[in-house]
PDB file of N, CA and C in Angstrom:
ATOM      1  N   UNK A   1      21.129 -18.537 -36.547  1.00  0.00           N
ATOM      2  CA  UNK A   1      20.362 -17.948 -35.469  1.00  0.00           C
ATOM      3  C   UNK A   1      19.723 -19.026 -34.599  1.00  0.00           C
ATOM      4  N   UNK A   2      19.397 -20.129 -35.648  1.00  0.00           N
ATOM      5  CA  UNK A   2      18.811 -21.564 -34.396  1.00  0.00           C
ATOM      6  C   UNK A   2      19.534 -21.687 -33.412  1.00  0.00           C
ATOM      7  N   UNK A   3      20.616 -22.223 -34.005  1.00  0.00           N
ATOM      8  CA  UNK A   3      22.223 -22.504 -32.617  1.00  0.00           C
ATOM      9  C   UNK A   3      22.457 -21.264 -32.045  1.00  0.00           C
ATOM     10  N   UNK A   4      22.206 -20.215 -31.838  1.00  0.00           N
ATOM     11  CA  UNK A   4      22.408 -19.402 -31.218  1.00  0.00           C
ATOM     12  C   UNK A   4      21.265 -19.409 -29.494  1.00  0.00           C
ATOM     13  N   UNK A   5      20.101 -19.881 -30.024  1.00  0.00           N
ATOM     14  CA  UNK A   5      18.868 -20.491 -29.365  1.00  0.00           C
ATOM     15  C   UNK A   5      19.369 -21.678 -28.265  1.00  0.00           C
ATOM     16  N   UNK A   6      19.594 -22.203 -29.307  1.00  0.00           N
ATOM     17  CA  UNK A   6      19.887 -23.639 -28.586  1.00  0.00           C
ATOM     18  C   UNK A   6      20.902 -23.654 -27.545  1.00  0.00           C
ATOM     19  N   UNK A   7      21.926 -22.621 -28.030  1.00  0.00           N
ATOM     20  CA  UNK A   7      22.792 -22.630 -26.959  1.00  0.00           C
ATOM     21  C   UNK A   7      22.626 -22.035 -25.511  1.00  0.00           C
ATOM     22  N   UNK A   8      21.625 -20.713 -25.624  1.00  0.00           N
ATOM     23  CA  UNK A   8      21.189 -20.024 -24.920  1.00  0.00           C
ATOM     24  C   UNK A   8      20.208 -21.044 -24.100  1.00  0.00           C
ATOM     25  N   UNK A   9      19.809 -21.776 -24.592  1.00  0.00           N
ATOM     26  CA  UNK A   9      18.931 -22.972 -23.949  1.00  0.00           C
ATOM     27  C   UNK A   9      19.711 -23.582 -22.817  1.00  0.00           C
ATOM     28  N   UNK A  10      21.003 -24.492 -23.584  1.00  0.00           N
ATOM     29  CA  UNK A  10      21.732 -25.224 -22.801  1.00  0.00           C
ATOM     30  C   UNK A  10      22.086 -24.270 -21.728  1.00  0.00           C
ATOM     31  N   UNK A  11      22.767 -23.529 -22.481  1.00  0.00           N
ATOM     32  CA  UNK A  11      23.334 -22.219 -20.899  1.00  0.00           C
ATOM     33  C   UNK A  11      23.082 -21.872 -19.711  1.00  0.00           C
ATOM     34  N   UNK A  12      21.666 -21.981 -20.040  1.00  0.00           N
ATOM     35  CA  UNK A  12      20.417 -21.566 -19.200  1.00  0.00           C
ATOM     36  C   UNK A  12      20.758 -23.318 -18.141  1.00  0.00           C
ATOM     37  N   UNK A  13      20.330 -24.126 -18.629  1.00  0.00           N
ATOM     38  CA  UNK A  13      19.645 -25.422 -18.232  1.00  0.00           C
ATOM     39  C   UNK A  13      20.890 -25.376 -17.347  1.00  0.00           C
ATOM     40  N   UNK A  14      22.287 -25.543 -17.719  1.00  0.00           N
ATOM     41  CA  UNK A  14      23.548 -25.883 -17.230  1.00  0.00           C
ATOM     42  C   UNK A  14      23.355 -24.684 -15.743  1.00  0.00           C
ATOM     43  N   UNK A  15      23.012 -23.854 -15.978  1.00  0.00           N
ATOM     44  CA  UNK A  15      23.413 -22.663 -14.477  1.00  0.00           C
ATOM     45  C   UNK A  15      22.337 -23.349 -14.053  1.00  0.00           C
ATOM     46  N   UNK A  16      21.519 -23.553 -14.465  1.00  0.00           N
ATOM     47  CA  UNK A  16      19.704 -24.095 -13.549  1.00  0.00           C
ATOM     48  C   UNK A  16      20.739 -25.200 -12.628  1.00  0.00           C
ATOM     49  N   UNK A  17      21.347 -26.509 -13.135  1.00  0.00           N
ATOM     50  CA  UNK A  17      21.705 -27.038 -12.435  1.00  0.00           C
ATOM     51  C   UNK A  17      23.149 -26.878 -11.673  1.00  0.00           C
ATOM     52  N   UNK A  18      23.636 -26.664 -11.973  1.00  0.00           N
ATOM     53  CA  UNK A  18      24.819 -25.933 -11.011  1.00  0.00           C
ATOM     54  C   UNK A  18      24.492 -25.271  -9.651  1.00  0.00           C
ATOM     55  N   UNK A  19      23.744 -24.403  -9.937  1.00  0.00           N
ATOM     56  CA  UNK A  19      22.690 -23.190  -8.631  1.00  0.00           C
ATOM     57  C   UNK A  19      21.896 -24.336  -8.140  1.00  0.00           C
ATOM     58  N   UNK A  20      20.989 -25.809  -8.595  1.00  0.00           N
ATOM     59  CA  UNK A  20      20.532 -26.201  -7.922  1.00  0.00           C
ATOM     60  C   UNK A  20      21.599 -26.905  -7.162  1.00  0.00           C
ATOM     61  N   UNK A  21      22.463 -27.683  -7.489  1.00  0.00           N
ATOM     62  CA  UNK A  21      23.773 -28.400  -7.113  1.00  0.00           C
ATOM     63  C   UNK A  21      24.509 -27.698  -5.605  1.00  0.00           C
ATOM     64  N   UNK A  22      24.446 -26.349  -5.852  1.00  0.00           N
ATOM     65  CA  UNK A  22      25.559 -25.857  -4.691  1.00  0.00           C
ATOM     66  C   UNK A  22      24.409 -25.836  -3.976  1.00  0.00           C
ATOM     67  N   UNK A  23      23.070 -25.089  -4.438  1.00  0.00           N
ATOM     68  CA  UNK A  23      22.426 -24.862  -3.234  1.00  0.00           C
ATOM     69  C   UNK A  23      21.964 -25.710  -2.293  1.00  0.00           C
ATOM     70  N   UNK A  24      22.199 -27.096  -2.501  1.00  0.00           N
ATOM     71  CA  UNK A  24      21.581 -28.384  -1.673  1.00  0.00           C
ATOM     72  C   UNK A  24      22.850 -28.695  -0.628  1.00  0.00           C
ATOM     73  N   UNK A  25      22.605 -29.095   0.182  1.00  0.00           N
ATOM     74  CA  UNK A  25      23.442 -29.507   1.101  1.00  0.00           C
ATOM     75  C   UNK A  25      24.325 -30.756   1.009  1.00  0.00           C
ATOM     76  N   UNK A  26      25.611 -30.603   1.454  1.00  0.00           N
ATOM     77  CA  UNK A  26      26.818 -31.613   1.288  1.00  0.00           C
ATOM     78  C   UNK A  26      26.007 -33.144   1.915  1.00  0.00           C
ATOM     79  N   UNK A  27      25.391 -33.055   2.997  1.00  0.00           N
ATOM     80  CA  UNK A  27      24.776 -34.674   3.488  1.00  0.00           C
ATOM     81  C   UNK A  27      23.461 -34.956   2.496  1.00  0.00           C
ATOM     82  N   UNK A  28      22.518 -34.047   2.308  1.00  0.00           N
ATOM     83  CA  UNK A  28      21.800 -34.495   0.922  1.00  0.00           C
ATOM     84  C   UNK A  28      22.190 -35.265  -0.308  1.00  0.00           C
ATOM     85  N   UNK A  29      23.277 -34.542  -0.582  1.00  0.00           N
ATOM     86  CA  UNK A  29      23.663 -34.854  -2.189  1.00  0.00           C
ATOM     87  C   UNK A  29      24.460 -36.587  -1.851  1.00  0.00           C
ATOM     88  N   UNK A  30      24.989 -36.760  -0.435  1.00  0.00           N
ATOM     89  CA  UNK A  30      25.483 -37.870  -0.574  1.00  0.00           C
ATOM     90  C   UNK A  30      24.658 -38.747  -0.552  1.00  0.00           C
ATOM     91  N   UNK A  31      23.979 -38.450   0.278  1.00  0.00           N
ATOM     92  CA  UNK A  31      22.679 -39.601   0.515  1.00  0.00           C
ATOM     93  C   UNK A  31      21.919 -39.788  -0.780  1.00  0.00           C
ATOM     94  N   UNK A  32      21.507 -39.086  -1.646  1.00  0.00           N
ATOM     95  CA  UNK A  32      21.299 -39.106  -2.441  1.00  0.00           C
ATOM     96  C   UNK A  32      21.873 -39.963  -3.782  1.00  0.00           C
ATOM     97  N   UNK A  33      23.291 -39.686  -3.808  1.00  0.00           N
ATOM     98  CA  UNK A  33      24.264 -40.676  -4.572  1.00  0.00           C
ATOM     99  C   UNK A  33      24.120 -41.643  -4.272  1.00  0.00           C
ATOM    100  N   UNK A  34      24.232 -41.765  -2.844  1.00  0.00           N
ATOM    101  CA  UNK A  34      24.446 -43.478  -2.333  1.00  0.00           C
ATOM    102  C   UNK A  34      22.822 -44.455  -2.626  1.00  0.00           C
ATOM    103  N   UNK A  35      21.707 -43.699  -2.190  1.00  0.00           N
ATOM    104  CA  UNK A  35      20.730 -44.493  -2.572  1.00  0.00           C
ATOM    105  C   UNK A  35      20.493 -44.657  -4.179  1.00  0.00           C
ATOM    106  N   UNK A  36      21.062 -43.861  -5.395  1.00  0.00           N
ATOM    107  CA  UNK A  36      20.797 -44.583  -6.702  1.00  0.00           C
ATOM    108  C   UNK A  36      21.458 -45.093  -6.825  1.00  0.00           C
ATOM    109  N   UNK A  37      22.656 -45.244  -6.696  1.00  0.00           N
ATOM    110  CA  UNK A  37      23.846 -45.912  -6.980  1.00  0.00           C
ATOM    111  C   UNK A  37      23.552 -47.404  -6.770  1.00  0.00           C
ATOM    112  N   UNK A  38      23.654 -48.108  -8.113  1.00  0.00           N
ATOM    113  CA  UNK A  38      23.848 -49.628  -8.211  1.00  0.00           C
ATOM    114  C   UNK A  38      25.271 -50.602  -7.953  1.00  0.00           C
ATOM    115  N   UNK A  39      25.176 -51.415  -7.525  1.00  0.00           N
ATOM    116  CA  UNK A  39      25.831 -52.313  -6.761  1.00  0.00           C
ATOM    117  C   UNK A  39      27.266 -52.347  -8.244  1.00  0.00           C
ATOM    118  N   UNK A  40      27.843 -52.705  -7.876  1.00  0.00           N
ATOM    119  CA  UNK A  40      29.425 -52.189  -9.127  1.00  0.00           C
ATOM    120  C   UNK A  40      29.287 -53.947 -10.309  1.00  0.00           C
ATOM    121  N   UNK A  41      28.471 -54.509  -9.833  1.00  0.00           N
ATOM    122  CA  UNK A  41      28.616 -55.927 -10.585  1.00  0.00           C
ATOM    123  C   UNK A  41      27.171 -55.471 -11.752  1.00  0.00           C
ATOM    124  N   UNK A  42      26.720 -54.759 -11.318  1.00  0.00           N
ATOM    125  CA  UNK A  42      25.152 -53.755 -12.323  1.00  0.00           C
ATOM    126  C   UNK A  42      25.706 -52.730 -12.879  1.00  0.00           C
ATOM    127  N   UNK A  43      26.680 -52.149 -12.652  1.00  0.00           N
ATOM    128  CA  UNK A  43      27.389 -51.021 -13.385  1.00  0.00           C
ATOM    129  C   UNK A  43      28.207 -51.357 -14.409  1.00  0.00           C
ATOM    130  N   UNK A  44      28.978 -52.928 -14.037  1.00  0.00           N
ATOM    131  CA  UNK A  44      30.027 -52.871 -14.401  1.00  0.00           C
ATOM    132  C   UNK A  44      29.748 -53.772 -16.023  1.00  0.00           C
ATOM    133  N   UNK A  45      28.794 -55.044 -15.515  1.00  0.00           N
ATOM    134  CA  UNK A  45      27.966 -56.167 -16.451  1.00  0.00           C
ATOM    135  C   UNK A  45      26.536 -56.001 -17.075  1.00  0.00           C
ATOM    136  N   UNK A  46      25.748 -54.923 -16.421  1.00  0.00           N
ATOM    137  CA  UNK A  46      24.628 -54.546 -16.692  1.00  0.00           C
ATOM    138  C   UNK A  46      23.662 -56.038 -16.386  1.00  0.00           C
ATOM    139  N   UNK A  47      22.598 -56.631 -16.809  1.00  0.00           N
ATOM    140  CA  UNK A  47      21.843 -57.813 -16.470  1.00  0.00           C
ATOM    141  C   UNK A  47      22.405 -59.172 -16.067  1.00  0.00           C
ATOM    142  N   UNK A  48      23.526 -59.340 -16.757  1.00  0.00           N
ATOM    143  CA  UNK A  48      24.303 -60.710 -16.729  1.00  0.00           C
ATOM    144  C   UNK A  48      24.501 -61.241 -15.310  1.00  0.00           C
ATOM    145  N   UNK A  49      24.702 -60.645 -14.261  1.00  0.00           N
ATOM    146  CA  UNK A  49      24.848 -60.901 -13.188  1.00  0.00           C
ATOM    147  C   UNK A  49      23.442 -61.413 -12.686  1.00  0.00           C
ATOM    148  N   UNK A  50      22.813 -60.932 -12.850  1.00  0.00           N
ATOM    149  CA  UNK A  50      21.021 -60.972 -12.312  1.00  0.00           C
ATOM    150  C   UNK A  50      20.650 -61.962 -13.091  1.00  0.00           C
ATOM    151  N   UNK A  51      20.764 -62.202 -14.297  1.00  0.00           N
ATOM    152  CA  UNK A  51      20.341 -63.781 -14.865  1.00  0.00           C
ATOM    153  C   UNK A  51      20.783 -64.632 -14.249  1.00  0.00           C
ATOM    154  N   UNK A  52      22.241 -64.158 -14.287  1.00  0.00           N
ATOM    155  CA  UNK A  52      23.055 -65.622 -13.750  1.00  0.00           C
ATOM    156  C   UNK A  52      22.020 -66.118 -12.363  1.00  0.00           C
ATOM    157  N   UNK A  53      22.541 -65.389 -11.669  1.00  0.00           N
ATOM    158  CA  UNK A  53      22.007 -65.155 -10.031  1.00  0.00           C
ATOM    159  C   UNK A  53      20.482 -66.244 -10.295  1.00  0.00           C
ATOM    160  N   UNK A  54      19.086 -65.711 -11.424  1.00  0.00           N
ATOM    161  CA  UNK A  54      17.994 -66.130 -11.345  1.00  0.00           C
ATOM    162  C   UNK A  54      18.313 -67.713 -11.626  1.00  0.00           C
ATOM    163  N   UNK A  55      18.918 -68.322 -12.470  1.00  0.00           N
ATOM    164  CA  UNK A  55      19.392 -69.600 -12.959  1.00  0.00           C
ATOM    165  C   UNK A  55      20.068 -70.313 -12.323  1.00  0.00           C
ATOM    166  N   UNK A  56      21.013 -69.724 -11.438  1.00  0.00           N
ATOM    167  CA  UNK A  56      21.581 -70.858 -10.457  1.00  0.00           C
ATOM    168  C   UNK A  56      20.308 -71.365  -9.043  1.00  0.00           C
ATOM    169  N   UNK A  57      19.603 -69.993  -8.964  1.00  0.00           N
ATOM    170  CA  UNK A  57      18.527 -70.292  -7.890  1.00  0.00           C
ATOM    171  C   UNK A  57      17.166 -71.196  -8.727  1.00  0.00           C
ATOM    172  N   UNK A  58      17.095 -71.204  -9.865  1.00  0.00           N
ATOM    173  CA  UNK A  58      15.969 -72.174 -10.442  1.00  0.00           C
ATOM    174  C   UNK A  58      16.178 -73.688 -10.535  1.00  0.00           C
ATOM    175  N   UNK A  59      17.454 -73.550 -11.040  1.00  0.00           N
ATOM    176  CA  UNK A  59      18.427 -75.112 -10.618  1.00  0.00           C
ATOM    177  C   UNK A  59      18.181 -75.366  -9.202  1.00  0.00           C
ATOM    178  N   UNK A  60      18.713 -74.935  -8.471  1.00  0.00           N
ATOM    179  CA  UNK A  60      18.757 -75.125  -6.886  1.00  0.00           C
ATOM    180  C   UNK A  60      17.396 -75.643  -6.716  1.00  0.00           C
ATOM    181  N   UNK A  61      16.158 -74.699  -6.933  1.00  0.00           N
ATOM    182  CA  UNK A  61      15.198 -75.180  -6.493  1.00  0.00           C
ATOM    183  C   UNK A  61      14.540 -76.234  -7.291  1.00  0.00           C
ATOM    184  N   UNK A  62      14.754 -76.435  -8.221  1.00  0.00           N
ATOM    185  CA  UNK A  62      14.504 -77.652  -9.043  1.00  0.00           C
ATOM    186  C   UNK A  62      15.330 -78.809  -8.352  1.00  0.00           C
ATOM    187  N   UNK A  63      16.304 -78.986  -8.124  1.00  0.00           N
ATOM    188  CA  UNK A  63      17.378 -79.961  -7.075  1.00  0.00           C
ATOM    189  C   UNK A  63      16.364 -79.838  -6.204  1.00  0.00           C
ATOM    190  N   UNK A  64      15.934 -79.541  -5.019  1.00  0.00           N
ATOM    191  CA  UNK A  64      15.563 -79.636  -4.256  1.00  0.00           C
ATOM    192  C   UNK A  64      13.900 -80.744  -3.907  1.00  0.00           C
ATOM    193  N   UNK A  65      13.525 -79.685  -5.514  1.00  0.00           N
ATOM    194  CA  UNK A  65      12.275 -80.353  -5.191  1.00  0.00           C
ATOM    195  C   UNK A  65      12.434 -81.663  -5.728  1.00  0.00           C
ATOM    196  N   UNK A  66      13.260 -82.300  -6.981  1.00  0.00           N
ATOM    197  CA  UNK A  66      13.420 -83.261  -7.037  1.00  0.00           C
ATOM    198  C   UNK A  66      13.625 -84.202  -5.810  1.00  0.00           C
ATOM    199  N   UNK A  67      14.239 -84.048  -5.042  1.00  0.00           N
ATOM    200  CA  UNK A  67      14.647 -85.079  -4.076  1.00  0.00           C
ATOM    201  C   UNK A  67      13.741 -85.430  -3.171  1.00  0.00           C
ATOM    202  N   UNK A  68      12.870 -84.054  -2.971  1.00  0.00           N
ATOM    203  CA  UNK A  68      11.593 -83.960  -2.093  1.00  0.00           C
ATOM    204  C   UNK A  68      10.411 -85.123  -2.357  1.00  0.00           C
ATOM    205  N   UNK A  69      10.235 -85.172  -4.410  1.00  0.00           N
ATOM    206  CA  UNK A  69       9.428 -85.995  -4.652  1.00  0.00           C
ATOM    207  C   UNK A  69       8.906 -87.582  -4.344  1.00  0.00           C
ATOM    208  N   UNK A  70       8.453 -87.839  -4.082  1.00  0.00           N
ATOM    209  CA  UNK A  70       7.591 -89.381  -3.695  1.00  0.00           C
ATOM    210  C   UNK A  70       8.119 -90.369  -5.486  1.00  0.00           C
ATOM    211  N   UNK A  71       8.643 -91.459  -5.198  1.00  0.00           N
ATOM    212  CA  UNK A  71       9.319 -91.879  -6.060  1.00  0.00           C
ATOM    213  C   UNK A  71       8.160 -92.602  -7.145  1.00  0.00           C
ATOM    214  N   UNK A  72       7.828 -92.995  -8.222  1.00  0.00           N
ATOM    215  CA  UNK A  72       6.776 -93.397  -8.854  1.00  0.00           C
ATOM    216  C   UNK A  72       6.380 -94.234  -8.817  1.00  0.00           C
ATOM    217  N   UNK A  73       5.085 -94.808  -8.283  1.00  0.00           N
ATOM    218  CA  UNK A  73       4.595 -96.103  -7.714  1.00  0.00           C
ATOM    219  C   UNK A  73       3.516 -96.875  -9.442  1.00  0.00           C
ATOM    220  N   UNK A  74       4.396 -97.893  -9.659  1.00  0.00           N
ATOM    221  CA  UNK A  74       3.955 -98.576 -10.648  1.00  0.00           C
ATOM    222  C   UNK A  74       2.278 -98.806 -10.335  1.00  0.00           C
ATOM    223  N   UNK A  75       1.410 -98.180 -11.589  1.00  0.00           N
ATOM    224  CA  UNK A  75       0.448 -98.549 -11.793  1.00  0.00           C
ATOM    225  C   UNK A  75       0.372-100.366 -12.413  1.00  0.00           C
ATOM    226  N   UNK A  76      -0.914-100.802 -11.645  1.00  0.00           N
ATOM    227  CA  UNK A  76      -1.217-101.769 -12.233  1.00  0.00           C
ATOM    228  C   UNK A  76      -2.644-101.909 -12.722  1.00  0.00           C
ATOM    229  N   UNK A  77      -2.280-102.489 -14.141  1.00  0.00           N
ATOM    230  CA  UNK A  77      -3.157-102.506 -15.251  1.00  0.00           C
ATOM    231  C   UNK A  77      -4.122-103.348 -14.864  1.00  0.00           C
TER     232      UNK A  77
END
């Protein structure tokens, strides 16, 4: 009798969204897709791309500022 519940649950939930689905408009629902929708290198690799990405730009800016630096002027004792 539980699963009988439960199903009546899902049943329910599934027409809830279907009826909400048709009833929205064809330019809504796209716009909609298109703004969650992640870039296919986040879909496809999940974080790996975005580390990478943070690490080549920390290098870079580490290069940079190195070269920027004032070279070390011997203290005298």
């Amino acid at each position: 009798m539980a699963s009988k519940i439960k199903g009546d649950e899902l049943l329910k939930y599934i027409t809830e969204q279907v009826v909400t689905y048709i009833d929205t408009p064809k330019d809504i629902r796209r716009e909609k897709r298109l703004q969650t929708r992640e870039s296919w290198q986040y879909r496809w690799f999940g974080m790996i791309p975005f580390s990478i990405h943070l690490w080549v730009d920390r290098t870079r800016l580490r290069r940079e500022q190195k070269k920027h630096l004032p070279h070390k002027v011997k203290e005298f004792v």
